[in-house]
Structure formats: structure tokens, C-alpha cells
N, C-alpha and C. Protein backbone atom coordinates (compact mmCIF):
# COMPACT_ATOMS: atom_id res chain seq x y z
N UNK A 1 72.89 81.84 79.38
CA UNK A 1 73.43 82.76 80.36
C UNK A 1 72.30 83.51 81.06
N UNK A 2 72.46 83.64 82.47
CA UNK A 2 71.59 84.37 83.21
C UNK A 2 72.02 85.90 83.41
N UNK A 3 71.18 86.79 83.00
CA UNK A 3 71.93 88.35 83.45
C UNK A 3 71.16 88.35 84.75
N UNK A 4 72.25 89.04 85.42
CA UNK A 4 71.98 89.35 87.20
C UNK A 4 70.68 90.42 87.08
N UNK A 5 69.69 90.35 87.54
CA UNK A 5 68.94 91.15 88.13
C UNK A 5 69.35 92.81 88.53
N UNK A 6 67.92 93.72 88.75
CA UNK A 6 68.69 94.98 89.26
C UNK A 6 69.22 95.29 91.06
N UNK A 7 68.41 94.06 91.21
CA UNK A 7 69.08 93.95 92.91
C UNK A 7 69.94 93.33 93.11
N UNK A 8 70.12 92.86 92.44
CA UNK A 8 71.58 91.70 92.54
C UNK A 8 72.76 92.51 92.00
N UNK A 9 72.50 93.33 90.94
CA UNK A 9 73.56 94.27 90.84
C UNK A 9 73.59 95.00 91.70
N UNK A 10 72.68 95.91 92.46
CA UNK A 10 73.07 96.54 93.33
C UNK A 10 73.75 95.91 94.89
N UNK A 11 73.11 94.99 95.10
CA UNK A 11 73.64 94.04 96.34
C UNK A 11 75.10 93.89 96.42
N UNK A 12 75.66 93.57 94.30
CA UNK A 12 76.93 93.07 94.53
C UNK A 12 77.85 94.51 94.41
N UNK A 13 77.45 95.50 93.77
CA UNK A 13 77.79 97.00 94.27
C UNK A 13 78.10 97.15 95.65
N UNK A 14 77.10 97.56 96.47
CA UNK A 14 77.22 97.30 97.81
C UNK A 14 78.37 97.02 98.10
N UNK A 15 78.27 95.64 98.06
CA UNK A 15 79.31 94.47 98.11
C UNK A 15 80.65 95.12 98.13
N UNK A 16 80.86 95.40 96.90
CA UNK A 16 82.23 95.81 96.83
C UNK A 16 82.50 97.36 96.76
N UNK A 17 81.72 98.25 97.41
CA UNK A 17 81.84 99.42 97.96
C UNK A 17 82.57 99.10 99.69
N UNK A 18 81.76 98.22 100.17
CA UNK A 18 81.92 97.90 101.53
C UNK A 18 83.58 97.52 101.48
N UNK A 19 84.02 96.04 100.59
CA UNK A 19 85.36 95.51 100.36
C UNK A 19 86.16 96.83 100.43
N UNK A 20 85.99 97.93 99.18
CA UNK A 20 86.91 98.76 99.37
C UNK A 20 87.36 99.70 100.12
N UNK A 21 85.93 99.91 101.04
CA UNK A 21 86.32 100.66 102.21
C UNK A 21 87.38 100.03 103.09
N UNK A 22 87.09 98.71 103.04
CA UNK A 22 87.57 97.97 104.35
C UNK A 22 89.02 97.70 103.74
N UNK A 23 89.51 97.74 102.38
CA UNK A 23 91.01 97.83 101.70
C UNK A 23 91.38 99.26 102.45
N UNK A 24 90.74 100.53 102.27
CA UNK A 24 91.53 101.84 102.31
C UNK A 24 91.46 101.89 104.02
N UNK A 25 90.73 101.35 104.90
CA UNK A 25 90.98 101.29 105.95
C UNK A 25 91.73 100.79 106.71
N UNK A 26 92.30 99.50 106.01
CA UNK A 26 93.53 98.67 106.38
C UNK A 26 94.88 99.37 105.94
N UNK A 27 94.64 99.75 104.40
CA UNK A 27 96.02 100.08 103.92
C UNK A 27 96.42 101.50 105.16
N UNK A 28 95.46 101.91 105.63
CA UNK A 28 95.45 103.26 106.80
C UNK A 28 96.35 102.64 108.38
N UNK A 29 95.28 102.11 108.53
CA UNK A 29 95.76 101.25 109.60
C UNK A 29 97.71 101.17 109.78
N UNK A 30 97.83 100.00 108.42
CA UNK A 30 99.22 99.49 107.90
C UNK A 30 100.29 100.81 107.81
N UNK A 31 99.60 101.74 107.23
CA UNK A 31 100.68 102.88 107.22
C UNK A 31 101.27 103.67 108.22
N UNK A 32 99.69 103.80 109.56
CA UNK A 32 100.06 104.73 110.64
C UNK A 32 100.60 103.46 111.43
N UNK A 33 100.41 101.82 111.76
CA UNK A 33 101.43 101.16 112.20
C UNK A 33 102.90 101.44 111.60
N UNK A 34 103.14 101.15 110.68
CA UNK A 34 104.60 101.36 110.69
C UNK A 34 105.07 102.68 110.26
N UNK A 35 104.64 104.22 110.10
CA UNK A 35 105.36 105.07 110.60
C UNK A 35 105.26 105.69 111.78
N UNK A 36 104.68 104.83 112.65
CA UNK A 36 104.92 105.30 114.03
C UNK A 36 105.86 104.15 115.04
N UNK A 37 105.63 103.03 114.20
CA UNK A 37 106.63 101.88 114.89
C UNK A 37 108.21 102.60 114.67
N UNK A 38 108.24 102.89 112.80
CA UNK A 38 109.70 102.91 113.03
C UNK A 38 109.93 104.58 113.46
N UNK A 39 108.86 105.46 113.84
CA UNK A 39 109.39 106.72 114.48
C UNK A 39 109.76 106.38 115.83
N UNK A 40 109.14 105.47 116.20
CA UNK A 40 108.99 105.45 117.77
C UNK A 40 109.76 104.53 118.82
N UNK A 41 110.40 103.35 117.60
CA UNK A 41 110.50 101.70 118.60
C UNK A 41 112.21 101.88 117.88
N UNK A 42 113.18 102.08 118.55
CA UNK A 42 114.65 102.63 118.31
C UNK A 42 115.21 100.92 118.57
N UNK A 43 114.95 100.05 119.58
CA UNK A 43 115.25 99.07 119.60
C UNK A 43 114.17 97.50 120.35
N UNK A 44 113.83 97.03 119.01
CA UNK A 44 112.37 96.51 119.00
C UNK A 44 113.06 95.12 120.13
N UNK A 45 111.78 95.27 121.01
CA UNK A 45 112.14 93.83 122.43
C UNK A 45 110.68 93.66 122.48
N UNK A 46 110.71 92.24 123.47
CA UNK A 46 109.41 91.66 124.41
C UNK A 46 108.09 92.62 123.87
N UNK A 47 108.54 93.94 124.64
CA UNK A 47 107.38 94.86 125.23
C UNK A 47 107.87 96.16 124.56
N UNK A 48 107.09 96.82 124.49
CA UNK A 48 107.46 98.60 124.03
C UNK A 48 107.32 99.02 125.80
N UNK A 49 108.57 99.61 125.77
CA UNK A 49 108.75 100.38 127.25
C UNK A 49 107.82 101.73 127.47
N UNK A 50 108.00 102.71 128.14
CA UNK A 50 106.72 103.71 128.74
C UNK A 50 106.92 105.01 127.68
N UNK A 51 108.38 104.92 127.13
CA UNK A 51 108.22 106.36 126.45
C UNK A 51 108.37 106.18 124.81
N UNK A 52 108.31 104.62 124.10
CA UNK A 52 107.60 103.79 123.33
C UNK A 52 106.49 104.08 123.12
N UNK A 53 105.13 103.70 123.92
CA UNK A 53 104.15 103.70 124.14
C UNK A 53 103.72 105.34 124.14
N UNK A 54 104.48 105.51 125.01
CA UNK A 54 104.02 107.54 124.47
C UNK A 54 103.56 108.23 123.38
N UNK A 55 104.91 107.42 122.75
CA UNK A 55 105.50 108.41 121.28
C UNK A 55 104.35 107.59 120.52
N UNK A 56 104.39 106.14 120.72
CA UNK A 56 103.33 105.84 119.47
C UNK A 56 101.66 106.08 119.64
N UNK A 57 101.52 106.56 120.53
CA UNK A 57 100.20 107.29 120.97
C UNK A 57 99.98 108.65 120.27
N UNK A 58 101.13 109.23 120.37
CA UNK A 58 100.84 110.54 119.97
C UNK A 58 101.17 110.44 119.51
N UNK A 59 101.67 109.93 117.97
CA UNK A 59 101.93 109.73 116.89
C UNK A 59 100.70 109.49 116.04
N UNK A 60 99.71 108.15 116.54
CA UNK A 60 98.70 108.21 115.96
C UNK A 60 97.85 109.05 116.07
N UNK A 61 97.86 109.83 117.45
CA UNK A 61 96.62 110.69 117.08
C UNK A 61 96.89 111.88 116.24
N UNK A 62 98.59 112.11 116.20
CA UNK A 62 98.80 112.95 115.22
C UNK A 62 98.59 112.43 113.58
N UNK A 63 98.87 111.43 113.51
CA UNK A 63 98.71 111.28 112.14
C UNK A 63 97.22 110.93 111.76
N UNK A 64 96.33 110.27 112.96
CA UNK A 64 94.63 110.72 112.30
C UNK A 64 94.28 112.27 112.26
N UNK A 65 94.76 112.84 112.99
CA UNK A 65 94.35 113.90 113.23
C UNK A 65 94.91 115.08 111.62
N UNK A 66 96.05 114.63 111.12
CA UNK A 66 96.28 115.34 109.78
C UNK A 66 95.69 114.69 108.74
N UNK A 67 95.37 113.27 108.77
CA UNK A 67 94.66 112.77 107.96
C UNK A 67 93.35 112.82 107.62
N UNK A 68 92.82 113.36 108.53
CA UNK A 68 91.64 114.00 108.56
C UNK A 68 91.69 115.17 108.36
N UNK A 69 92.57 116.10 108.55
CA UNK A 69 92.98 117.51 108.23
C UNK A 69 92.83 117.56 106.35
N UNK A 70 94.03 116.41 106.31
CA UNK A 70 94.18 116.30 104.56
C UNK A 70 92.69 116.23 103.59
N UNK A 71 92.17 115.15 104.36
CA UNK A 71 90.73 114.58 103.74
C UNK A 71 89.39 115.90 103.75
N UNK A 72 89.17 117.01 104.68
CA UNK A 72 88.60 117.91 104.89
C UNK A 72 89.19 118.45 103.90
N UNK A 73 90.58 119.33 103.54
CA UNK A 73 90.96 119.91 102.97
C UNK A 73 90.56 119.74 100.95
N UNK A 74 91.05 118.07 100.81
CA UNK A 74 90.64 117.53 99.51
C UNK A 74 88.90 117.07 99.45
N UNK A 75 88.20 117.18 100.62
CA UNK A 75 86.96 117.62 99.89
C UNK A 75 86.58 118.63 99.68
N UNK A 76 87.06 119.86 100.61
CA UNK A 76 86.75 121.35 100.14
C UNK A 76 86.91 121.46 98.91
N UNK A 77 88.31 121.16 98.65
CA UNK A 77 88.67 121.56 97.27
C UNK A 77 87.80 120.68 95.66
N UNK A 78 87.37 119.88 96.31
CA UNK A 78 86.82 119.09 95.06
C UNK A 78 85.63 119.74 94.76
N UNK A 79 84.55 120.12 95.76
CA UNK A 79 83.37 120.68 96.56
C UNK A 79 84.19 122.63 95.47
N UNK A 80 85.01 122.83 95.80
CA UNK A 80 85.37 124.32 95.72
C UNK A 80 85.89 124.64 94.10
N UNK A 81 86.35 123.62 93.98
CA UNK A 81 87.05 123.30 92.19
C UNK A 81 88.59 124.03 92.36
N UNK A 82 88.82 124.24 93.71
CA UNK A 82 90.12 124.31 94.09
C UNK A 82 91.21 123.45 94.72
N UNK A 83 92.63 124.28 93.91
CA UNK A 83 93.66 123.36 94.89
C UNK A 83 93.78 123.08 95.62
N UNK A 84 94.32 121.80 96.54
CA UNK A 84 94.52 122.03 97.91
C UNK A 84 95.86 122.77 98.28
N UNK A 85 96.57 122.82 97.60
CA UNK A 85 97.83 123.40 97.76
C UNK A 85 97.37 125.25 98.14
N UNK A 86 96.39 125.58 97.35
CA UNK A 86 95.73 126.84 97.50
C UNK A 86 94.96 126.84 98.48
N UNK A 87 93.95 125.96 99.13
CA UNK A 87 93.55 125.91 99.94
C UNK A 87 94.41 126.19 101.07
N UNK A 88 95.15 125.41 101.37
CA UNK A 88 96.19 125.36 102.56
C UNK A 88 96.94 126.69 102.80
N UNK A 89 97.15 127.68 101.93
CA UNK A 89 97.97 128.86 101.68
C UNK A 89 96.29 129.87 102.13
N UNK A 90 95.50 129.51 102.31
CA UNK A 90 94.45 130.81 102.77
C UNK A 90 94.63 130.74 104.21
């Protein structure tokens, strides 16, 4: 048996630091697609019509925009050794 090297462990680290970003970025993706499809698309055709297209616009930027709210919030708190539930109440 060959043991991997210390660059080769780190390479394949790397490796699958990168994979999992690119999992939590999809599963992101997947989530703000369909709760803004089914907030937004009442009867799914061809094309999303003009006030379709609205809603799912501002839908996503609302939901990056709290998701990033959330993610600021849960690093304060990790960073603070506080709740976020406490956080959010200051």
C-alpha cells in the first residue's frame, strides 16, 4: 500500500472543500428556484408573463438578500458565542 503524500492530501482536501461548496451552492440555487417558482408562477405555460418575471426577480433578490442577512447574523453569533435568536432581538 502506498500512503498519499502531504500534498496529495492537501490537493485532495482542496478537492473536496471546492465539491462542497459547489453542493451548498446548488442546493441554494434549487431552493430559491422553487420557492420563488411556486410563489410566483400561479399557472405554469410556454413563457412566464411580465408580472411572473417581476415577482420572481424580487423574490430572489429578496431571498439572497435575507440569506445573507441570516449568514452575517450566524457568523456574528459564532464569532460572539451568541444566539442568533438574541442577536436578532438587539
Amino acid at each position: 500500500d502506498v500512503e498519499p503524500n502531504e500534498q496529495q492530501l492537501k490537493d485532495l482536501q482542496g478537492f473536496m472543500e471546492t465539491e462542497q461548496q459547489k453542493a451548498v451552492i446548488q442546493a441554494a440555487i434549487n431552493k430559491l428556484t422553487e420557492t420563488c417558482f411556486d410563489k410566483c408562477v400561479t399557472k405554469p405555460g410556454a413563457k412566464l408573463d411580465s408580472s411572473e418575471a417581476s415577482c420572481i426577480s424580487n423574490c430572489a433578490g429578496r431571498y439572497l438578500d435575507s440569506s445573507l442577512r441570516v449568514r452575517g447574523i450566524l457568523a456574528h453569533s459564532s464569532r460572539a458565542q451568541l444566539s442568533p435568536v438574541r442577536l436578532l432581538l438587539m
